[in-house]
C-alpha atoms as a PDB file:
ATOM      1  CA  UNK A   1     -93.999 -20.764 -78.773  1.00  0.00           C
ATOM      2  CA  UNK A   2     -90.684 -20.167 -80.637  1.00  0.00           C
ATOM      3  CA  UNK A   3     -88.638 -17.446 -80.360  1.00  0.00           C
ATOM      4  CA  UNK A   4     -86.399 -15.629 -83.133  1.00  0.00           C
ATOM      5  CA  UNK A   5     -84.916 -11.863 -83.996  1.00  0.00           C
ATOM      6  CA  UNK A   6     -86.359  -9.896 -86.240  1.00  0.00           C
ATOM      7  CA  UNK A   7     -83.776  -9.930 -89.297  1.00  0.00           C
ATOM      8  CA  UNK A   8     -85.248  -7.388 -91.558  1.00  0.00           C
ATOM      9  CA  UNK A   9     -88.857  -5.045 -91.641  1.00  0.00           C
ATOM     10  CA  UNK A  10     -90.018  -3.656 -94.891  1.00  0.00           C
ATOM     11  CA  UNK A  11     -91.893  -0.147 -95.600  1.00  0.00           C
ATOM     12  CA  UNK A  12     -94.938  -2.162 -96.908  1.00  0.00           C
ATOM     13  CA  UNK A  13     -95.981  -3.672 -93.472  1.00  0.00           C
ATOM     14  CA  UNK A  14     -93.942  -7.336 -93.462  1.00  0.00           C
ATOM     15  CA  UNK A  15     -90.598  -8.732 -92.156  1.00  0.00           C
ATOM     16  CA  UNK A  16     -88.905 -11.601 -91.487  1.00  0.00           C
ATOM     17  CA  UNK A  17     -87.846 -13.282 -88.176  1.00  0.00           C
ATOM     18  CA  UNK A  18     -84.230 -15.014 -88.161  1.00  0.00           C
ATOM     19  CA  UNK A  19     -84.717 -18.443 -86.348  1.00  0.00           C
ATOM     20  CA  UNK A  20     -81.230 -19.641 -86.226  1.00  0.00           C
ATOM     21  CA  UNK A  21     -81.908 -21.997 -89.196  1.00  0.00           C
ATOM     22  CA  UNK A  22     -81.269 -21.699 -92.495  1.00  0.00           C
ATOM     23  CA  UNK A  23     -84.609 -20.273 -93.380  1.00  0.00           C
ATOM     24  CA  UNK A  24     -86.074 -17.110 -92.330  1.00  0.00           C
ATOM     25  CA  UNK A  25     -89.879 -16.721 -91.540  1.00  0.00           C
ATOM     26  CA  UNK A  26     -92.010 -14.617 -93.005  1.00  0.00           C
ATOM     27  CA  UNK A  27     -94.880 -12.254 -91.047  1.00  0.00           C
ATOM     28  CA  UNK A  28     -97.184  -9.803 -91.759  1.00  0.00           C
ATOM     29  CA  UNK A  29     -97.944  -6.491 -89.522  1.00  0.00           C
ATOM     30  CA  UNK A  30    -101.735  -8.243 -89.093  1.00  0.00           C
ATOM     31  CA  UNK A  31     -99.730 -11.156 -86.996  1.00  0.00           C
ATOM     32  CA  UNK A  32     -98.605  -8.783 -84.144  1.00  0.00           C
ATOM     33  CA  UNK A  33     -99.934  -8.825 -80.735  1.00  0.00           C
ATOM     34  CA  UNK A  34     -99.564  -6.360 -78.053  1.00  0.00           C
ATOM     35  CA  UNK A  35     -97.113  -4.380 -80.367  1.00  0.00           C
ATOM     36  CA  UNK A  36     -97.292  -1.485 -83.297  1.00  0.00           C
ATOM     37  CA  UNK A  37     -95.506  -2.851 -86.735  1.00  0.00           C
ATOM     38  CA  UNK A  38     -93.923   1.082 -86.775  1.00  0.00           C
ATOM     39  CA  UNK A  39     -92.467   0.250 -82.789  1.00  0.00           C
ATOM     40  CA  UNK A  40     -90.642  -3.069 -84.145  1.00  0.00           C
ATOM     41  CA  UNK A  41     -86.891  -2.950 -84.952  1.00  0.00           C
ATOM     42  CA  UNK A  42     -84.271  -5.190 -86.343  1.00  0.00           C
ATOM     43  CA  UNK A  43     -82.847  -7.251 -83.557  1.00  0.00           C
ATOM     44  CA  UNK A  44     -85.343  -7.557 -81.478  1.00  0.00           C
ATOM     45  CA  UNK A  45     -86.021 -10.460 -79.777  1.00  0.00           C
ATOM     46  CA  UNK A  46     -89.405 -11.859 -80.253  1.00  0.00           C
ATOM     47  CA  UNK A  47     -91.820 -14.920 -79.806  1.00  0.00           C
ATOM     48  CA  UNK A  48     -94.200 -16.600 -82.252  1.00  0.00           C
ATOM     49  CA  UNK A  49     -96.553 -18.924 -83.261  1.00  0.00           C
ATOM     50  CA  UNK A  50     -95.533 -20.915 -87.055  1.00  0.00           C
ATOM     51  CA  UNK A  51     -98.404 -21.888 -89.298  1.00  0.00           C
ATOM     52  CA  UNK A  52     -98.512 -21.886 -92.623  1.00  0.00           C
ATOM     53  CA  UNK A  53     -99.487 -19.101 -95.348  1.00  0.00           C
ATOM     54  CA  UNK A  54    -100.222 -19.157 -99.194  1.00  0.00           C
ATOM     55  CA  UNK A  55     -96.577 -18.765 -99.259  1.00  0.00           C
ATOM     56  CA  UNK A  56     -94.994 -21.461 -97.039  1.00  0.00           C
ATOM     57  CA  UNK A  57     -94.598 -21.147 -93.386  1.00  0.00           C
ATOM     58  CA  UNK A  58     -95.642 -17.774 -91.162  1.00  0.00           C
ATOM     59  CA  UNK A  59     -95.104 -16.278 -87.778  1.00  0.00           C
ATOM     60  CA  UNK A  60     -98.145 -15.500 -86.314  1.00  0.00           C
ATOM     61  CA  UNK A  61     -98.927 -14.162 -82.644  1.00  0.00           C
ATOM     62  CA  UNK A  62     -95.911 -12.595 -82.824  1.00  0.00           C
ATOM     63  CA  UNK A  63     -94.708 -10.635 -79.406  1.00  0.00           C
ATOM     64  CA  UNK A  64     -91.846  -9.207 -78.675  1.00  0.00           C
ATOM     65  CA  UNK A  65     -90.154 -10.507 -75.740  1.00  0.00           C
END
């Protein structure tokens, strides 16, 4: 699994997890295990799985660590 920080949440139930890259991942409050989207804040460190949405690429699994 990877691990990132959660750079920035949204009030419509998505954020985006800083890797240390140049590019940010997106997820989706449907991706979260073991955790509440509303309990998530920005800096937190957290673990994921990448696959690949309509979009590009996407965390899923994600758990905090």
């Amino acid at each position: 699994m990877a691990e990132g920080t959660i750079k920035r949440l949204t009030d419509k139930g998505f954020g985006f997890i800083s890797t240390g890259g140049d590019k940010d991942i997106f997820f989706h409050s449907s991706d979260l295990e073991d955790v509440r989207y509303d309990e998530l804040q920005e800096g937190q460190r957290v673990s994921f799985n990448e696959g690949m949405g309509p979009k590009g690429p996407r965390a899923e699994n994600v758990k905090l660590v």
